[in-house]
Protein backbone atom coordinates (compact mmCIF):
# COMPACT_ATOMS: atom_id res chain seq x y z
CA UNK A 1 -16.17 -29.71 3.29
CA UNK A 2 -13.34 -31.97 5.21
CA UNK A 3 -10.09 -29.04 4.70
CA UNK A 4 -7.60 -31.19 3.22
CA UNK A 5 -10.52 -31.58 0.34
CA UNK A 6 -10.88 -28.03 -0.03
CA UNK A 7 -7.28 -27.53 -0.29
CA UNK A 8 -6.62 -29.76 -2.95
CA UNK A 9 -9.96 -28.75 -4.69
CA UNK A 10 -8.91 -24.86 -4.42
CA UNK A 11 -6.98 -24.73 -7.90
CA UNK A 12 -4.22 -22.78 -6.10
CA UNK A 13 -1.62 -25.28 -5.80
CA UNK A 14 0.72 -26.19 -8.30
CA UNK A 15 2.71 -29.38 -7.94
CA UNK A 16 6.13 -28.61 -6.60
CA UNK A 17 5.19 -25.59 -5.43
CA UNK A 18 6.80 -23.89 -2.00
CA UNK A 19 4.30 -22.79 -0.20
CA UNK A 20 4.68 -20.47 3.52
CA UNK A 21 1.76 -20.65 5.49
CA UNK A 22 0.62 -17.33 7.40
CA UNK A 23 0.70 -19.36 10.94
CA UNK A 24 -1.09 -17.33 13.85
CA UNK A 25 -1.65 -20.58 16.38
CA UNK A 26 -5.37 -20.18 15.81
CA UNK A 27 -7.67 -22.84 15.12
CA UNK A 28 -7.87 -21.84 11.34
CA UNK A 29 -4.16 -21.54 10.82
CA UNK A 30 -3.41 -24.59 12.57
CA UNK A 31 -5.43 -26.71 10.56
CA UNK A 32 -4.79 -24.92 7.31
CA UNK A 33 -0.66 -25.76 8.02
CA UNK A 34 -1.33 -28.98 8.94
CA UNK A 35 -3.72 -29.88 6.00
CA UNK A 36 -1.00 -28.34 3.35
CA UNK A 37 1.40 -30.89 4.80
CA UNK A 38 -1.31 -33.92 4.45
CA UNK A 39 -0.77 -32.90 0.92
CA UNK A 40 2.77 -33.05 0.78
CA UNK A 41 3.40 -36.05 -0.84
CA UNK A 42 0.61 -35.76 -2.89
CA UNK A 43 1.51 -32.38 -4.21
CA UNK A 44 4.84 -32.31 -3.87
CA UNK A 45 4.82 -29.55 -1.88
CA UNK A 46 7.46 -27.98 0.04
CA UNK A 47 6.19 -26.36 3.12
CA UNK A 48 6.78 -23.70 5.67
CA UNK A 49 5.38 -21.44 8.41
CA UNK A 50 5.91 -18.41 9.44
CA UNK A 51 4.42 -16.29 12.73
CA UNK A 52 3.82 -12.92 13.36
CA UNK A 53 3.89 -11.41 17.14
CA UNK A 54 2.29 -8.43 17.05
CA UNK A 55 3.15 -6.91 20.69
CA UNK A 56 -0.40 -6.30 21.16
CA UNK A 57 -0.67 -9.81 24.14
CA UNK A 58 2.42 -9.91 25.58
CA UNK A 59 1.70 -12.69 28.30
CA UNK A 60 0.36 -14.48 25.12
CA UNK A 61 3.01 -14.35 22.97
CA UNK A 62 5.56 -16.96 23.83
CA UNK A 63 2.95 -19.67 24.48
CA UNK A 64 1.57 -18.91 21.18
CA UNK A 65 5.40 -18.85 19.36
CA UNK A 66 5.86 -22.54 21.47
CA UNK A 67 2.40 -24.40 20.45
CA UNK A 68 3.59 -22.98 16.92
CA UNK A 69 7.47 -24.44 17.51
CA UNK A 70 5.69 -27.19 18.56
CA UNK A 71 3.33 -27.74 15.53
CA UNK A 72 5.95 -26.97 13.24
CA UNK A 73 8.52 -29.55 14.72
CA UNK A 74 6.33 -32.34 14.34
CA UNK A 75 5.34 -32.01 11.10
CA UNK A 76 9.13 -31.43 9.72
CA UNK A 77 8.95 -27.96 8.35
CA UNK A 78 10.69 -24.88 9.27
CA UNK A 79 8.96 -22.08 11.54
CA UNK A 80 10.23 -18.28 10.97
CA UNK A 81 9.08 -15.89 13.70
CA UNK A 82 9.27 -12.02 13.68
CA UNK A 83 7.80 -9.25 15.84
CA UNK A 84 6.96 -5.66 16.09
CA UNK A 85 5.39 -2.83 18.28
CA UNK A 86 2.11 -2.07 16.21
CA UNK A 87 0.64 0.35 19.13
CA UNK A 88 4.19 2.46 18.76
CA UNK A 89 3.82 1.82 14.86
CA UNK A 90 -0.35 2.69 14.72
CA UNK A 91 1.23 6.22 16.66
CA UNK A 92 3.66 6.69 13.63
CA UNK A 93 1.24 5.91 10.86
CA UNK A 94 -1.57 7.35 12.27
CA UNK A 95 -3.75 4.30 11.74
CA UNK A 96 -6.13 2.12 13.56
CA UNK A 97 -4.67 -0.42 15.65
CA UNK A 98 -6.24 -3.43 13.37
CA UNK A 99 -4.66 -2.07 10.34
CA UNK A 100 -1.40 -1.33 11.63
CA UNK A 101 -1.33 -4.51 12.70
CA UNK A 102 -2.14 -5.96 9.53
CA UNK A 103 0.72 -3.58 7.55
CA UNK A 104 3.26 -5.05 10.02
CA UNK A 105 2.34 -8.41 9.39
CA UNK A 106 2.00 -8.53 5.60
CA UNK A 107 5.63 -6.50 5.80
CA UNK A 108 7.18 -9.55 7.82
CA UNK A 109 5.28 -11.97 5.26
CA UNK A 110 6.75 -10.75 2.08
CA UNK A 111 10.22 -10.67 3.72
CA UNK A 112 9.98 -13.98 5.10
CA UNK A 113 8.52 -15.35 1.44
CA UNK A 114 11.29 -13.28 -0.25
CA UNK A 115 14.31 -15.03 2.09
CA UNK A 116 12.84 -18.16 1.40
CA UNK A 117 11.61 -18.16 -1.98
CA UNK A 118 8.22 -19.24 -1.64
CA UNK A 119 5.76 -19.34 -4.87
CA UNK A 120 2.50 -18.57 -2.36
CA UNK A 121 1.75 -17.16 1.07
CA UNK A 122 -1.24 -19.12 2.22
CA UNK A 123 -3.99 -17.60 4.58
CA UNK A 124 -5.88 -19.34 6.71
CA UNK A 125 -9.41 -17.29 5.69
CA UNK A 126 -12.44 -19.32 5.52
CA UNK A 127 -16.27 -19.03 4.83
CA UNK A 128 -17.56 -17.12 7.81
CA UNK A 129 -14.44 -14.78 7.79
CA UNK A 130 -15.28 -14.13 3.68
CA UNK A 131 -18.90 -13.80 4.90
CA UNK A 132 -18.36 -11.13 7.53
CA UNK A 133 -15.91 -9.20 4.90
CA UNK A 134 -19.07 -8.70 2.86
CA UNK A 135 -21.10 -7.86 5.48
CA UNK A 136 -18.19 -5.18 7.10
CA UNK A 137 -18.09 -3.75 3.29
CA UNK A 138 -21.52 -3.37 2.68
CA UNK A 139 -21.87 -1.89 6.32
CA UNK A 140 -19.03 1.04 5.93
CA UNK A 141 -19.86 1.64 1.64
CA UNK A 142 -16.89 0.68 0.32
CA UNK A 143 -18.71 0.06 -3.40
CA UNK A 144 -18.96 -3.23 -5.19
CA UNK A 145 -15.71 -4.20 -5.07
CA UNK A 146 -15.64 -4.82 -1.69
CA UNK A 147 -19.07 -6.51 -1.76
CA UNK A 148 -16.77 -9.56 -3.81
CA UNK A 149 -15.55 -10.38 -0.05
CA UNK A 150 -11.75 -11.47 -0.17
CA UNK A 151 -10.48 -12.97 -3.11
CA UNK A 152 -9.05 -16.25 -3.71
CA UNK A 153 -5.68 -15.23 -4.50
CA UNK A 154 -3.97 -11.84 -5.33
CA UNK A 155 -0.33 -11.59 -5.91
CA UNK A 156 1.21 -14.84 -4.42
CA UNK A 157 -0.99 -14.40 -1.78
CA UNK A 158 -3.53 -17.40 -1.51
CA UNK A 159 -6.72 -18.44 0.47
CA UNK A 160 -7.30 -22.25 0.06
CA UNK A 161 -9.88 -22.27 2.79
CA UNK A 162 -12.49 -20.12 1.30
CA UNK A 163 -15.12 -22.55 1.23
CA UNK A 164 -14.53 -24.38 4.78
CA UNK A 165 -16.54 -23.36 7.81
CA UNK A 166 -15.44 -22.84 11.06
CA UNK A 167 -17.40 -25.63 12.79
CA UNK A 168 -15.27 -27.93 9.66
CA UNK A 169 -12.28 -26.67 11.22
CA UNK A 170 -12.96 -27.12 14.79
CA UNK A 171 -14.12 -30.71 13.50
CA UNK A 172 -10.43 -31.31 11.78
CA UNK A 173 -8.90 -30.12 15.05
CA UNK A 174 -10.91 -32.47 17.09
CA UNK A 175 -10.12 -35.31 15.31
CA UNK A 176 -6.20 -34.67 14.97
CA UNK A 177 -6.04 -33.99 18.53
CA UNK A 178 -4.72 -30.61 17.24
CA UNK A 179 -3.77 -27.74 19.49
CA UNK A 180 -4.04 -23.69 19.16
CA UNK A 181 -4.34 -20.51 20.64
CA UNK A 182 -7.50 -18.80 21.50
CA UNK A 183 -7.39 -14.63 20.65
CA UNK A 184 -9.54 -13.22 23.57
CA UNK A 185 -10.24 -10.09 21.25
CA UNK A 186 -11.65 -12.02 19.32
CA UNK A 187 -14.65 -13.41 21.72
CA UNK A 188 -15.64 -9.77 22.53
CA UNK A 189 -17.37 -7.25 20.46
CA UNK A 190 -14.45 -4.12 21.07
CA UNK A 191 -13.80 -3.89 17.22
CA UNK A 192 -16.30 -4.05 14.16
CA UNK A 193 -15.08 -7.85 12.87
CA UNK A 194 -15.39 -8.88 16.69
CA UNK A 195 -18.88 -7.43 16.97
CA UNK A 196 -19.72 -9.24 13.75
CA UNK A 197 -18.72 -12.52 14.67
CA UNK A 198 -20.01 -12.13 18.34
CA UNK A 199 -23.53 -10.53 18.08
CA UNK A 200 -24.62 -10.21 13.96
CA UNK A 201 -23.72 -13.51 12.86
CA UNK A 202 -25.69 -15.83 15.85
CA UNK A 203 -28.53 -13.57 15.20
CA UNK A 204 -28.04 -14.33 11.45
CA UNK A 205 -27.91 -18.02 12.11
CA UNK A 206 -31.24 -18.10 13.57
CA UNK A 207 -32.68 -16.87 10.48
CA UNK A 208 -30.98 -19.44 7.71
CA UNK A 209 -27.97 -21.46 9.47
CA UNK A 210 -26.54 -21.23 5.77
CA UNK A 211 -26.15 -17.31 6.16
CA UNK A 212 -22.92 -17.38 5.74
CA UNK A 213 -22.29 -20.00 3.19
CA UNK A 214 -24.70 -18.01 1.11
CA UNK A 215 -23.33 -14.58 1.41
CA UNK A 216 -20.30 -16.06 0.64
CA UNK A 217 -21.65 -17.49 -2.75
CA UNK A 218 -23.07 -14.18 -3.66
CA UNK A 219 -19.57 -12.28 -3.45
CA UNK A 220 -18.40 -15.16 -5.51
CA UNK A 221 -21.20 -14.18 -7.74
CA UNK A 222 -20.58 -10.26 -8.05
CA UNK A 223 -16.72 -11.28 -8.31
CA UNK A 224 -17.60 -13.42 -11.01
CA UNK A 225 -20.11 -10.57 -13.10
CA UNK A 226 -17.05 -8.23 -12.26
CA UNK A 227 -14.35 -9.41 -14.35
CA UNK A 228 -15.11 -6.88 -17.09
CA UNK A 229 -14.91 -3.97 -14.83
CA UNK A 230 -11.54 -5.65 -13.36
CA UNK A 231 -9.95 -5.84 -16.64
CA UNK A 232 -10.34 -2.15 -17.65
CA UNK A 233 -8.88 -1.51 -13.86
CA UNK A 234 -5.95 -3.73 -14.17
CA UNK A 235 -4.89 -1.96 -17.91
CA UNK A 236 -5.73 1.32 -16.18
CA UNK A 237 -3.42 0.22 -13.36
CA UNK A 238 -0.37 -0.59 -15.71
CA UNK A 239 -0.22 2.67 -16.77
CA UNK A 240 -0.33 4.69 -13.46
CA UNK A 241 3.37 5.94 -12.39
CA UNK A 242 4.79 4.18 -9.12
CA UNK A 243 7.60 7.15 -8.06
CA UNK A 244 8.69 7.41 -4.89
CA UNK A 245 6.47 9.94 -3.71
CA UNK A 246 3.64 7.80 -4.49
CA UNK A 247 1.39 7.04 -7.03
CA UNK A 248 0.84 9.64 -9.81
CA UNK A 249 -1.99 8.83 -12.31
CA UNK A 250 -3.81 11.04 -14.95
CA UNK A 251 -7.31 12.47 -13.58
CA UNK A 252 -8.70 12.22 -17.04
CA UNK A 253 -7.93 8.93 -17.47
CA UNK A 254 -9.41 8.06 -14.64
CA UNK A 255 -12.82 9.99 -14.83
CA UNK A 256 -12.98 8.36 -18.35
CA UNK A 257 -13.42 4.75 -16.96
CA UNK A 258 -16.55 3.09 -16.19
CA UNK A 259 -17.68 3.62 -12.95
CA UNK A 260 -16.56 0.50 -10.89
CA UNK A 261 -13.48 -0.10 -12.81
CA UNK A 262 -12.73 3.61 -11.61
CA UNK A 263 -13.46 2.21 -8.22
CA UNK A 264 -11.94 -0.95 -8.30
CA UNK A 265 -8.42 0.96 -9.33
CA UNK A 266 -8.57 3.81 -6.76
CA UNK A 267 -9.11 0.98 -4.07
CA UNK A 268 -6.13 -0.91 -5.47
CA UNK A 269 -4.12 2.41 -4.94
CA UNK A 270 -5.07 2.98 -1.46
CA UNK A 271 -3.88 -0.63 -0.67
CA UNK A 272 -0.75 -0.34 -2.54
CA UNK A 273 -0.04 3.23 -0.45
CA UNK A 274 -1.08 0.99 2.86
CA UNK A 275 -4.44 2.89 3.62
CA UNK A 276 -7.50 1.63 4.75
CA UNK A 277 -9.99 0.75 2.40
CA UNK A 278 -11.90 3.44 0.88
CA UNK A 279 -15.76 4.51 2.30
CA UNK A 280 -18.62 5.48 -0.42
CA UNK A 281 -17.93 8.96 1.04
CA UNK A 282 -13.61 9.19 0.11
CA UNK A 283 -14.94 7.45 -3.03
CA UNK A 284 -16.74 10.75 -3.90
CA UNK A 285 -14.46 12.87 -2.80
CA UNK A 286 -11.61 11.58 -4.93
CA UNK A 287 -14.19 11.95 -8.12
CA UNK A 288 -14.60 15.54 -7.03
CA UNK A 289 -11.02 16.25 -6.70
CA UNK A 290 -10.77 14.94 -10.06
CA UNK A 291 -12.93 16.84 -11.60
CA UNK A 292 -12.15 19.52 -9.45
CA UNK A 293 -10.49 23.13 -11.49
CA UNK A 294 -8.19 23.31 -8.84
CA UNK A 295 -5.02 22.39 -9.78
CA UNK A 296 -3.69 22.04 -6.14
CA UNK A 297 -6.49 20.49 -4.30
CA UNK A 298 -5.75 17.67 -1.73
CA UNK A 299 -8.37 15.84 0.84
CA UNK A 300 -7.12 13.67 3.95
CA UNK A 301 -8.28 9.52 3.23
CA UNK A 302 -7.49 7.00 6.29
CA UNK A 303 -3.57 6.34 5.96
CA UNK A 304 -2.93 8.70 2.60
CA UNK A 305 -3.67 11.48 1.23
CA UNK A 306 -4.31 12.37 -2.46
CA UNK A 307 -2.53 15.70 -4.11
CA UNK A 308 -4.22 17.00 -7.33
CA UNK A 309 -0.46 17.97 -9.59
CA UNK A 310 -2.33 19.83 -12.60
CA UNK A 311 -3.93 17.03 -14.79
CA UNK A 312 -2.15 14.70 -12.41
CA UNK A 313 -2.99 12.93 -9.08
CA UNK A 314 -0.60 11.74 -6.26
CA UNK A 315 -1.55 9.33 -3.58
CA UNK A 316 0.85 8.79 -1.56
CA UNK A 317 0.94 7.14 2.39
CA UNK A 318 4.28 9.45 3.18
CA UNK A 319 3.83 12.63 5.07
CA UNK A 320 5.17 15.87 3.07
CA UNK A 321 9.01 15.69 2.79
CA UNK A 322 10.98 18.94 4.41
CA UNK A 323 12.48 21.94 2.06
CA UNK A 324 16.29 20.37 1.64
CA UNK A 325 18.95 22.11 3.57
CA UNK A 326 20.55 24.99 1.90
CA UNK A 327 24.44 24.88 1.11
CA UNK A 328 26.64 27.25 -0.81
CA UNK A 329 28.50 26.07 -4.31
CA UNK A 330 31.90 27.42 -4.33
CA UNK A 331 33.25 26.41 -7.29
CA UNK A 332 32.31 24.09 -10.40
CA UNK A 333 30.91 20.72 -9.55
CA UNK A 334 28.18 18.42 -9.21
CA UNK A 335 25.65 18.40 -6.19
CA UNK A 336 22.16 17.20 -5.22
CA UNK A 337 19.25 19.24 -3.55
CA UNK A 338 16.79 16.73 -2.67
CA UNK A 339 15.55 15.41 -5.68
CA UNK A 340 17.53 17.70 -8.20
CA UNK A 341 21.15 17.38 -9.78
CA UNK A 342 23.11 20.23 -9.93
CA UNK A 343 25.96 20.78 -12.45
CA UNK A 344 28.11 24.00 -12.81
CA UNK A 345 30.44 23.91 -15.98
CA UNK A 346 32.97 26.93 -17.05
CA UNK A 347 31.48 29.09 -19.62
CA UNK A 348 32.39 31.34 -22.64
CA UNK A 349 33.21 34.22 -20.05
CA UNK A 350 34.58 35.08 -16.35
CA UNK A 351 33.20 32.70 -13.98
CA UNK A 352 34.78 33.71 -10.56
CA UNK A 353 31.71 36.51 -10.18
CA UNK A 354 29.18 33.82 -9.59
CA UNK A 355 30.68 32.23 -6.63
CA UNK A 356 29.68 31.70 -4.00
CA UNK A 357 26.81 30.33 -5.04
CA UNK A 358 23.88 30.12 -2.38
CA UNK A 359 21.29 26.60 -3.10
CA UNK A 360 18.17 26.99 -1.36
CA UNK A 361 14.32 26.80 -1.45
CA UNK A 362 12.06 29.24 -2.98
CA UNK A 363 11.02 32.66 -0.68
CA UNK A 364 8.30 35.15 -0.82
CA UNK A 365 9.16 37.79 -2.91
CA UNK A 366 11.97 36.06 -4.94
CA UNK A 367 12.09 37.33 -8.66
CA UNK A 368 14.20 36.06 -11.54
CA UNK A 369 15.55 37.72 -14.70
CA UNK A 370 14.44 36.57 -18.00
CA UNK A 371 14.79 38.01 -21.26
CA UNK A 372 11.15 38.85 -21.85
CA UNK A 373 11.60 40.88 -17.83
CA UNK A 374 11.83 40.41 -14.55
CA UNK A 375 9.44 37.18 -13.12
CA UNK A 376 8.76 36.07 -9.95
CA UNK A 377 9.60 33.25 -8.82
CA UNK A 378 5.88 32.27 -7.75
CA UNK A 379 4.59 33.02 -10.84
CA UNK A 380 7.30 31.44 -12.71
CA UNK A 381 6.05 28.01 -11.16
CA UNK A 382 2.23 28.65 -11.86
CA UNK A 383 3.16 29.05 -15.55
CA UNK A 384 5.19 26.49 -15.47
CA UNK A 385 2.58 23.97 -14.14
CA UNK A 386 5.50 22.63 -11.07
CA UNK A 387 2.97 20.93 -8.41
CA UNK A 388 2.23 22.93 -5.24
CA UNK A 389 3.43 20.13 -3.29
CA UNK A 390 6.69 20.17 -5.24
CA UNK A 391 7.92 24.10 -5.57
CA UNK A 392 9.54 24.15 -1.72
CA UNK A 393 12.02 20.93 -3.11
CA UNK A 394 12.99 23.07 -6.54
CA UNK A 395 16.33 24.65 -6.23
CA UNK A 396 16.70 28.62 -5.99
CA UNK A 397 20.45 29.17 -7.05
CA UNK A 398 21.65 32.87 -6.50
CA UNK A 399 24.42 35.05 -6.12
CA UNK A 400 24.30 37.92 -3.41
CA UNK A 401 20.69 37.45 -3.30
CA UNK A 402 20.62 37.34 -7.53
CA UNK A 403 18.46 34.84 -8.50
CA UNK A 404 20.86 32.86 -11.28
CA UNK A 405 18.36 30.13 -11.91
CA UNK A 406 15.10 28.47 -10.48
CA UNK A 407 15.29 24.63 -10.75
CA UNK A 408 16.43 24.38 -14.86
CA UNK A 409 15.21 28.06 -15.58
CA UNK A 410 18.32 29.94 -16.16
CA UNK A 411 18.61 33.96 -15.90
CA UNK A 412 18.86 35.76 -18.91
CA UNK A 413 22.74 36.14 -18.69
CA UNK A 414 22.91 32.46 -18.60
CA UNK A 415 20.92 31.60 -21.58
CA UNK A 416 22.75 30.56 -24.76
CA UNK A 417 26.04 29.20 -25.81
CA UNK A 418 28.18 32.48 -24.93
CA UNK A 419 27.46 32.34 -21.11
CA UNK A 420 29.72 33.30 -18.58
CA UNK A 421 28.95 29.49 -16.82
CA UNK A 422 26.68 26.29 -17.90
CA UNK A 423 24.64 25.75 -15.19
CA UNK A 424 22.38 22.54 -15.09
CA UNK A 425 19.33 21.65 -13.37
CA UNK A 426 17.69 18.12 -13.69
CA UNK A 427 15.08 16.56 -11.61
CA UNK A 428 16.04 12.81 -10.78
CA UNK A 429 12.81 11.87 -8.75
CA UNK A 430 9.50 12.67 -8.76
C-alpha cells in the first residue's frame, strides 16, 4: 500500500490534530514524517519531529541529526533533538542495552510531546517490524498478548504504518528522491530483532513471500478475539494503586481473573515499572508468588522486582530505599523520617523527661511496652501485618534506649487522654 494511503486509511488521525513524529533518519521514519506532511493540508495537521541520539554511534550521530535538520527544514516543521548515554544508563538500570535504549528514548518522547503539546507521537513501525514482534514473542513465551504483535495505538502513542512493507517504503523513498541513515546494527545478526530480520525472515520468504503480511494479519486476528480478556485487564488495572514505591495490587484479585486478562495486566505493570517484557517462565512465577503463603516472598523479573506485602503485591523498577538517617527530637515539633510525619504535642503531665528524643530504625532485640506486656518490636510488626520491605523505614522513637513508640504504636504511658505528651505517627507514602 503507497504510505501516504495507509496513513490516511489508519483511523488514527483526527483533523487538526498535532502530531510529533518519532524521527530516527531511517528509511521508515523518513518516509513516515514526510507522508504526515503530504497530509497536511488535507488533515489539517500540525506537524513536528523529534530525534533521539542514543550515544550508542558516535561518528554517526551528527550526520544523522543533519540529514534530519535537513528533512525537517524543507518540509517547514520544527525538529527537537535530545541525547543520552544509554551504555552508562543500561549500567544504572541493570538492563539490556536495547531496552535501555528504548526507556531513554520514550523518556525524551513524552517530554518533547509534553513541551509541545502534541495529541499523538507517531512511530514509524511497519508490517515486517509487527511481523518479527510476533515472531520474537512467540520465540521467548511471553503468552498471547504478545502474540497480538504491536498495537495500533496505546496512549497517544500511534503506528500509522502498520500495514506498509518495507520494500513500499524503500519504493516512496525512491521516488521522492528521499534521503536517510542506514543503522549498521541493524544489517548484522548481534541482537535477536537483527538476527530476525537478517537470517529468519529471507528464509521465511522463500517459503510464502507474504510471510510477513500474514503473520501480521493473524496478530490482528488474536488482538481482535482478545478484546474480552483486555477489558477485564483494563478494569482490573484501574483499581491497582500507583504509589511511589511502585505498583501495589491485591493478589486475590488478581488470581481471580481469567487467565490472559491476568496476563495481559501483569505485562502492562512490568511496562509501566520500565521492565522488559515478561517470559512464560516470570509469568509463572508471579502466579506462584501469588498464591504463595508467604507473606514476604519476592522473585527478581528483568528491570523489577515484585514484593509479596501480605494480601498485597508491589512491583516496583526502584532498588530498595536505605533505613532514613536517625536524628534526635529535642523538644515539641513536627519532623519527617522518610515516609512518616512526626508530631510531638504537650500532654496532661511533665514533658521535659522525654527529651531528648532519639528517631531511628528498628534493631534486633528492641521491645516496646504495651498495656497487655512487654512486645517486641519484631513481633509487633508481624501482628501488625507492616510489609517486610517496609519495617527498616518505620520510626523507633525512644528515650535512653526506652522504646516510646514504634511508627503510630504508642507505649503504654502514652496511651489515652491523660498522657504526659501526644505523640503522633502518620505514614504519608507508601
Amino acid at each position: 500500500m503507497n504510505p501516504v494511503d495507509a496513513l490516511r486509511q489508519s483511523g488514527l488521525l483526527r483533523p487538526g490534530a498535532r502530531v510529533l513524529c518519532a524521527l530516527s533518519g531511517g528509511a521508515d521514519s523518513v518516509c513516515m514524517t514526510h507522508g504526515l506532511c503530504a497530509l497536511r493540508e488535507e488533515l489539517s495537521l500540525t506537524v513536528a519531529a523529534a530525534h533521539f541520539t542514543h550515544g550508542l554511534r558516535p561518528e554517526q550521530a551528527e550526520p544523522e541529526r543533519e540529514l534530519c535538520r535537513s528533512l525537517c527544514d524543507g518540509l517547514g516543521i520544527p525538529l527537537f533533538c535530545g541525547e543520552g548515554d544509554t551504555a552508562a544508563y543500561a549500567g544504572q538500570a541493570s538492563l539490556g542495552i536495547e531496552e535501555a535504549a528504548r526507556t531513554l528514548r520514550y523518556a525524551f518522547l513524552d517530554r518533547t510531546a509534553d513541551a509541545w503539546r502534541a495529541d499523538f507521537v507517531a512511530t514509524a513501525h511497519h508490517l515486517e517490524d509487527n511481523a518479527e514482534t510476533l515472531l520474537l514473542h512467540l520465540v521467548r513465551g511471553s503468552g498471547r498478548a504478545g502474540w497480538e504483535g504491536i498495537p495500533a495505538r496505546r496512549g497517544r502513542y500511534i503506528r500509522p504504518m502498520l500495514s506498509v512493507s518495507r520494500r513500499e517504503i524503500e519504493e516512496y523513498n525512491a521516488a521522492r528522491g528521499l534521503a536517510f541513515a542506514v543503522d549498521a546494527s541493524n544489517l548484522g545478526t548481534d541482537n535477536a530483532r537483527a538476527l530476525l530480520r537478517n537470517r529468519v525472515f529471507p528464509l521465511l520468504r522463500e517459503i510464502n513471500p507474504r510471510a510477513a503480511e500474514h503473520m501480521a494479519a493473524a496478530a490482528a486476528s488474536l488482538r481482535h478475539d482478545g478484546l474480552a480478556a483486555r477489558q477485564e485487564s483494563e478494569a482490573f488495572l484501574a483499581a491497582v494503586r500507583r504509589t511511589e514505591r511502585g505498583t501495589l495490587f491485591s493478589a486475590e484479585e488478581l488470581l481471580a481473573l481469567p487467565r490472559e486478562a491476568a496476563v495481559r495486566a501483569l505485562q502492562t505493570l512490568q511496562r509501566e515499572q520500565g521492565g522488559r517484557m515478561l517470559t512464560r517462565r516470570q509469568i509463572e512465577a508471579l502466579f506462584a508468588l501469588c498464591e504463595s503463603r508467604d507473606p514476604s516472598a519476592r522473585i527478581d523479573l528483568t528491570g523489577t522486582r515484585a514484593l509479596r506485602r501480605y494480601e498485597d503485591v508491589l512491583l516496583t523498577g526502584r532498588d530498595p530505599d536505605a533505613p532514613p538517617e536517625p536524628f534526635e527530637m529535642k523538644t515539641f515539633g513536627t519532623a519527617r523520617f522518610g515516609p512518616w510525619e512526626i508530631e510531638i504535642a504537650p500532654g496532661a503531665g511533665e514533658a521535659e523527661a522525654y527529651f531528648p528524643m532519639a528517631v531511628r530504625s528498628r534493631r534486633e532485640g528492641d521491645e516496646i511496652a504495651l498495656p497487655a506486656g512487654r512486645r517486641s518490636v519484631k513481633k509487633l510488626m508481624i501482628d501488625r501485618k507492616i510489609p517486610k520491605d517496609l519495617r527498616d523505614s518505620v520510626p523507633i522513637l525512644c528515650h535512653n534506649n526506652r522504646i516510646l513508640a514504634v511508627g503510630e504504636v504508642r507505649a503504654a504511658e502514652l496511651r489515652g487522654e491523660h498522657a504526659p505528651i501526644r505523640l503522633i505517627c502518620r505514614r504519608k507514602e507508601i
